[in-house]
N, C-alpha and C. Protein backbone atom coordinates (compact mmCIF):
# COMPACT_ATOMS: atom_id res chain seq x y z
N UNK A 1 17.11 52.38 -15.00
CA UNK A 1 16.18 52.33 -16.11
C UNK A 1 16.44 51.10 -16.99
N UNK A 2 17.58 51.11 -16.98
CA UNK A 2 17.90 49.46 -18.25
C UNK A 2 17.44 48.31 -17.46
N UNK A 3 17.99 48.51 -16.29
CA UNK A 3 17.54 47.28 -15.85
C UNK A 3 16.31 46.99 -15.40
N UNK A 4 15.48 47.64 -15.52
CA UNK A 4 13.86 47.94 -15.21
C UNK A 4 13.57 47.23 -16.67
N UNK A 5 13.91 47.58 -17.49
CA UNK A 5 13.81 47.19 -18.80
C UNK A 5 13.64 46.00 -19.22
N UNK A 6 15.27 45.55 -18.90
CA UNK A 6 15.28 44.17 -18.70
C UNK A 6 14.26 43.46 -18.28
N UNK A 7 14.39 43.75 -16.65
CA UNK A 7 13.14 42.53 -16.14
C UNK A 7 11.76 42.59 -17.00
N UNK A 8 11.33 43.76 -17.51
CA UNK A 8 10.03 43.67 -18.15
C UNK A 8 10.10 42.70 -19.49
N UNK A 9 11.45 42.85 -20.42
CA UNK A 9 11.29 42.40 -20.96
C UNK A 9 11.09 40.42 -21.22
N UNK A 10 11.91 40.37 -19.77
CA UNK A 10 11.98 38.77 -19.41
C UNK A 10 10.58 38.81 -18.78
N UNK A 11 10.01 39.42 -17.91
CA UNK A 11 8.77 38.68 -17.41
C UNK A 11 7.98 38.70 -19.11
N UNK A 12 7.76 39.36 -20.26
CA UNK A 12 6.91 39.05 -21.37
C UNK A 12 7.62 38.07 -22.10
N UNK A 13 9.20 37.82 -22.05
CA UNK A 13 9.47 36.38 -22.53
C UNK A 13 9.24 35.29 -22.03
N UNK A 14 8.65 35.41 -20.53
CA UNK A 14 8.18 34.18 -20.00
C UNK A 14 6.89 33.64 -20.13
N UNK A 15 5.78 35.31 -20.28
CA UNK A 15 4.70 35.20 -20.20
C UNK A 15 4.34 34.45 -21.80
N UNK A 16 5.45 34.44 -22.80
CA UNK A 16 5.17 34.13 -24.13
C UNK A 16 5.18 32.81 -24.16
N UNK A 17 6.46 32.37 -23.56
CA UNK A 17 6.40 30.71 -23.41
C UNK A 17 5.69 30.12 -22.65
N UNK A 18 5.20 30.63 -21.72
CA UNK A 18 4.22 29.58 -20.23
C UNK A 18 2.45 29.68 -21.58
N UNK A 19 2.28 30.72 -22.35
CA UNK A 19 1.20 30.75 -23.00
C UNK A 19 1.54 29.59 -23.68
N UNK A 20 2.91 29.72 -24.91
CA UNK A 20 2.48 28.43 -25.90
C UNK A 20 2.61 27.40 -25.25
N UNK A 21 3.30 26.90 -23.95
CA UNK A 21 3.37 25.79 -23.40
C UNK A 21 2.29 25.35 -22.57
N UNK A 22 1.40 26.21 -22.42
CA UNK A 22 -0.32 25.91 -22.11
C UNK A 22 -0.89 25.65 -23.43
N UNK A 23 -0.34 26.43 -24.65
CA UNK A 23 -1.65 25.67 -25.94
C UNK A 23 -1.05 24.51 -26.30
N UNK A 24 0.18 23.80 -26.03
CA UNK A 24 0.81 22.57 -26.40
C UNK A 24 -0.06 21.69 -25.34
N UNK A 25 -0.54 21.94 -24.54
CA UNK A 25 -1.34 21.16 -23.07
C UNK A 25 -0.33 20.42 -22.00
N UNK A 26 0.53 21.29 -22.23
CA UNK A 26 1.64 21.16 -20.76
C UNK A 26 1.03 21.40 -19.59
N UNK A 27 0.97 20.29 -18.61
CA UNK A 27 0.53 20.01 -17.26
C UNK A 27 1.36 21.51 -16.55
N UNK A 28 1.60 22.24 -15.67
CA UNK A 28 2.59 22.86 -14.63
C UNK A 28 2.07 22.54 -13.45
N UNK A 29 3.49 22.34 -12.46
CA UNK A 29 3.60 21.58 -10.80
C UNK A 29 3.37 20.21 -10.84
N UNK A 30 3.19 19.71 -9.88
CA UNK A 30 3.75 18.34 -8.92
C UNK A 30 2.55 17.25 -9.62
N UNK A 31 2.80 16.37 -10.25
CA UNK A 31 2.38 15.78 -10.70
C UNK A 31 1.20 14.90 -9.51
N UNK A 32 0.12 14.88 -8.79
CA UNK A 32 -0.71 14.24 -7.67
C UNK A 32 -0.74 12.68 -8.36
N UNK A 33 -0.26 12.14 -6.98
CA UNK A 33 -0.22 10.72 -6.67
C UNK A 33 -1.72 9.99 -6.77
N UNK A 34 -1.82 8.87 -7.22
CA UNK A 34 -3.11 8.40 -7.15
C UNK A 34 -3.93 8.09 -5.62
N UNK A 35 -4.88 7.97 -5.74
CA UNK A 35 -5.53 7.21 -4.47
C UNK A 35 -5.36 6.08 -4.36
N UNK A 36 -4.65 5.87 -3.05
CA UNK A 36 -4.81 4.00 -2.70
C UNK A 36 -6.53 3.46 -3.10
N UNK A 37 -6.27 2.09 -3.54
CA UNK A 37 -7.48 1.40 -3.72
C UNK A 37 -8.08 1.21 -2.85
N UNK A 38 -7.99 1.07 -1.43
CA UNK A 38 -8.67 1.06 -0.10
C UNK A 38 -9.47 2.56 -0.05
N UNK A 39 -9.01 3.45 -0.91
CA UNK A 39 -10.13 4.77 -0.81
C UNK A 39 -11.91 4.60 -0.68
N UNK A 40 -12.04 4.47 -1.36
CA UNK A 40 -13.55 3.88 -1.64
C UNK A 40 -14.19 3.55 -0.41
N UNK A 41 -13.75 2.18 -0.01
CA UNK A 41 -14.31 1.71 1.39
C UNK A 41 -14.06 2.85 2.79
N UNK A 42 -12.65 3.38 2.68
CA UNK A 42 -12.56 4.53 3.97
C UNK A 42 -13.96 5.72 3.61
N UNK A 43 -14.21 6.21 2.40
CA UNK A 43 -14.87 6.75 1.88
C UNK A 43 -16.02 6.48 2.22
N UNK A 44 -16.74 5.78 2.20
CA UNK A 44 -17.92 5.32 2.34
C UNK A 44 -17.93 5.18 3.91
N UNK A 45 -17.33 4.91 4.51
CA UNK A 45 -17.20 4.25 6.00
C UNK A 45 -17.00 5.83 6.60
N UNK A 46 -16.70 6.82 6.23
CA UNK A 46 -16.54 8.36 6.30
C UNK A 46 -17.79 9.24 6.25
N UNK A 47 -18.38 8.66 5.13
CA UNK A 47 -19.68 9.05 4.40
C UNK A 47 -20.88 8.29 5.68
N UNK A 48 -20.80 7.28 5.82
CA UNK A 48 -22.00 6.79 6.94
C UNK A 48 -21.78 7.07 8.30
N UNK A 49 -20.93 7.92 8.92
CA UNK A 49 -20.14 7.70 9.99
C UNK A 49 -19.80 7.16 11.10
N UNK A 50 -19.22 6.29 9.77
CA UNK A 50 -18.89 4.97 11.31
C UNK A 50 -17.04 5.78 11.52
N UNK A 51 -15.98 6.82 11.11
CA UNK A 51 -14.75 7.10 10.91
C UNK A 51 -14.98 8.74 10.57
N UNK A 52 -14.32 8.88 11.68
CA UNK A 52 -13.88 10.09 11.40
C UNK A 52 -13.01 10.48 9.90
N UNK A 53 -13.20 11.56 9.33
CA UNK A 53 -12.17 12.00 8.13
C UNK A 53 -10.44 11.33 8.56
N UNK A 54 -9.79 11.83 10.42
CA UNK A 54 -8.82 11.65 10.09
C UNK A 54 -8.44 9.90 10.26
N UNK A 55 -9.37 9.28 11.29
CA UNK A 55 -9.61 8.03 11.10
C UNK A 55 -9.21 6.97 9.15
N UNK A 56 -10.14 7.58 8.73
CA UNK A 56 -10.48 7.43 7.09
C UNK A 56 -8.94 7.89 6.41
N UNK A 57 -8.57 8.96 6.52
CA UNK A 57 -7.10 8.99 6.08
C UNK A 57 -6.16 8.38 6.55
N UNK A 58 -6.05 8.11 8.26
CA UNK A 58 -5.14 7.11 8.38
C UNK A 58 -5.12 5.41 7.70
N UNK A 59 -6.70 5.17 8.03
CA UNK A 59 -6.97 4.05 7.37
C UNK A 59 -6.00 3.82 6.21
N UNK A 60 -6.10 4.98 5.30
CA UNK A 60 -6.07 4.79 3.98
C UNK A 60 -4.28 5.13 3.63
N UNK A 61 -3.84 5.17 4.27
CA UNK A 61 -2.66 5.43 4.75
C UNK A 61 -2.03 7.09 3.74
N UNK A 62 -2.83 7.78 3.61
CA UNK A 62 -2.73 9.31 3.28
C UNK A 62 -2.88 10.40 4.26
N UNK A 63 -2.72 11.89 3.88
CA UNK A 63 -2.71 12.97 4.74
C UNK A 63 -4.43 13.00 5.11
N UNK A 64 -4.87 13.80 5.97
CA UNK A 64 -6.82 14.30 5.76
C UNK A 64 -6.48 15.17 4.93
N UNK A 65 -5.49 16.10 4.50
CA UNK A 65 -5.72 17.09 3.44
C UNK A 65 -5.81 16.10 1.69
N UNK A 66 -5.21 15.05 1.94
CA UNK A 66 -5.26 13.92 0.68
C UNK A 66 -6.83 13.68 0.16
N UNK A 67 -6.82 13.27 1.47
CA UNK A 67 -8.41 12.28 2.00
C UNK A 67 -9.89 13.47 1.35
N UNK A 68 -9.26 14.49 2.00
CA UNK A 68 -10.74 15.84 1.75
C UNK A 68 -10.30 16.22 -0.12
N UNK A 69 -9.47 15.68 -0.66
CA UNK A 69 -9.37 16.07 -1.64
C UNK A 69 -9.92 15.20 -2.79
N UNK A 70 -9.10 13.81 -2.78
CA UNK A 70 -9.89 12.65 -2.99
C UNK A 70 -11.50 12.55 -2.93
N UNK A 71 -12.16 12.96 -1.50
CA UNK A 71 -13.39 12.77 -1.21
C UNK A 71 -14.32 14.24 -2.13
N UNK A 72 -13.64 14.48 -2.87
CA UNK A 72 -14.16 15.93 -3.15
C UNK A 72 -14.20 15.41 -5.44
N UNK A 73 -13.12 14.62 -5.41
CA UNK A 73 -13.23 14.26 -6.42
C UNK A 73 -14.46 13.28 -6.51
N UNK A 74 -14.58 12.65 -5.32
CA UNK A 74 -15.63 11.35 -5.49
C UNK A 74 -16.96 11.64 -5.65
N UNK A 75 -17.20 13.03 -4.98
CA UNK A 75 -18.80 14.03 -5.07
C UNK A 75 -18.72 14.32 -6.33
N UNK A 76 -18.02 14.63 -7.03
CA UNK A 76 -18.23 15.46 -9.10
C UNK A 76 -17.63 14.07 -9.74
């Protein structure tokens, strides 16, 4: 029973700080790497299909999971 206790009471001391450290506008996880500047052109060359997606990511020297993510920012 105490120690049931315990953990409840630490998971609501965590849930207290991860809140104010979201209204301070603390980022949480892995900070994403930019897109190489060659994006654009693989992008477009992806988009008309002259390159396959994984073509276009190698090009661009990133993962296709990079590439479909990137290309997903470039649509919004």
């Amino acid at each position: 029973m105490a120690e049931q206790s315990r953990r409840e009471e630490r998971r609501q001391k965590q849930a207290e700080g991860i809140a104010r450290a979201k209204a301070r506008g603390t980022r949480f996880g892995v900070a994403r790497k930019p897109l190489p500047d060659s994006f654009p052109a693989c992008y477009e060359a992806w988009r008309a299909g002259d390159m396959t997606a994984t073509q276009a990511a190698a090009a661009c020297g990133i993962s296709r999971t990079a590439f479909y993510r990137g290309a997903d920012k470039m649509r919004h």
